[in-house]
Protein backbone atom coordinates (compact mmCIF):
# COMPACT_ATOMS: atom_id res chain seq x y z
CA UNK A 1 179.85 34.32 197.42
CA UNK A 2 180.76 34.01 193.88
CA UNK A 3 182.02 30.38 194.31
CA UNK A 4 178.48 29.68 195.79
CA UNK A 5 176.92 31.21 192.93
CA UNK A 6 178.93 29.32 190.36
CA UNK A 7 178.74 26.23 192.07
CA UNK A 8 174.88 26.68 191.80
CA UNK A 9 174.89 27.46 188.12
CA UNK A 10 176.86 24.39 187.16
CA UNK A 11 174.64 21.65 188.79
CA UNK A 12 174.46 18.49 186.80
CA UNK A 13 177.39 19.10 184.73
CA UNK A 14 179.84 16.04 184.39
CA UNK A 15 183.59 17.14 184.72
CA UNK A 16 186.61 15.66 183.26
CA UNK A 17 188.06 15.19 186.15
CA UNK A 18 185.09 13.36 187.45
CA UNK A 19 186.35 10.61 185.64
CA UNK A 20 189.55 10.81 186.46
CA UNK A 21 188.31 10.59 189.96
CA UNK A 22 186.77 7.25 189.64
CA UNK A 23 189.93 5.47 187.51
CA UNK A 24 192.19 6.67 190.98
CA UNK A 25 189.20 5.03 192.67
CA UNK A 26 189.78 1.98 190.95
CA UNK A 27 193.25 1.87 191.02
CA UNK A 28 193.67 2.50 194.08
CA UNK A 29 190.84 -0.57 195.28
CA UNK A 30 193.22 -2.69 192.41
CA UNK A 31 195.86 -2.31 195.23
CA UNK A 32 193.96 -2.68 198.13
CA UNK A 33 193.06 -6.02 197.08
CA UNK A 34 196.98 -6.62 196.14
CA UNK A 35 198.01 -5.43 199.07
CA UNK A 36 195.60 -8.33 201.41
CA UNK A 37 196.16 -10.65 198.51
CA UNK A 38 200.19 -10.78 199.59
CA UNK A 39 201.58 -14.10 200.80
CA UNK A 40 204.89 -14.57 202.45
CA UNK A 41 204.10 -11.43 204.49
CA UNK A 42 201.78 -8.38 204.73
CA UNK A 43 203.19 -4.82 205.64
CA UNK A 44 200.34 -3.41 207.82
CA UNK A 45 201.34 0.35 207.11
CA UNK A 46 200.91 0.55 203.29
CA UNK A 47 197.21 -1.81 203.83
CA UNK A 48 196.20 0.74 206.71
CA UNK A 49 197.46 3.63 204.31
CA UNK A 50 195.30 2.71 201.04
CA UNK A 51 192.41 1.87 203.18
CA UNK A 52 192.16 5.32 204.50
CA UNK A 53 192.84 6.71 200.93
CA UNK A 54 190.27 4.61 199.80
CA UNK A 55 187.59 5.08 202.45
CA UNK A 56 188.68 9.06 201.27
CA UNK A 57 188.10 8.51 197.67
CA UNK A 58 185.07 6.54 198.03
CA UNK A 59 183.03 9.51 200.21
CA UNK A 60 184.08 11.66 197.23
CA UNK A 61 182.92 9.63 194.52
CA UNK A 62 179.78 9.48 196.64
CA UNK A 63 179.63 13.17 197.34
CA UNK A 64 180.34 14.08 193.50
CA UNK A 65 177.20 11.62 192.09
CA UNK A 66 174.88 12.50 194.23
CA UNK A 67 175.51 15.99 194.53
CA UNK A 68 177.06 17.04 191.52
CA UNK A 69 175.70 14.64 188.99
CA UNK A 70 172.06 13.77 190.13
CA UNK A 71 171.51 17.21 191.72
């Protein structure tokens, strides 16, 4: 209940760690784009790995601007 009340309070506020969120974001698309970008050979696992983590981080980013910063 308090969490809920806090987390109610603090609408529109822009973390710290917000940011930090987007630079893994980016990082992590950086080596996405690497990772396909490969030539002699590909390893599936690691491509299959960061696209999940980056499908993951995207939804968040998502979640935290429209929720968080807009509202």
């Amino acid at each position: 209940m308090f969490l809920a009340e806090e987390a109610a309070t603090t609408s529109g506020v822009i973390d710290p760690f917000d940011w930090f969120m987007l630079a893994f974001t980016v990082i992590i698309l950086i080596g996405f784009v690497r990772l396909l970008m490969a030539r002699p050979k590909k390893n599936v696992f690691a491509i299959g790995f960061t696209l999940v983590a980056l499908i993951l981080f995207l939804f968040i980013d998502y979640v935290m601007i429209t929720e968080v910063w807009m509202g």
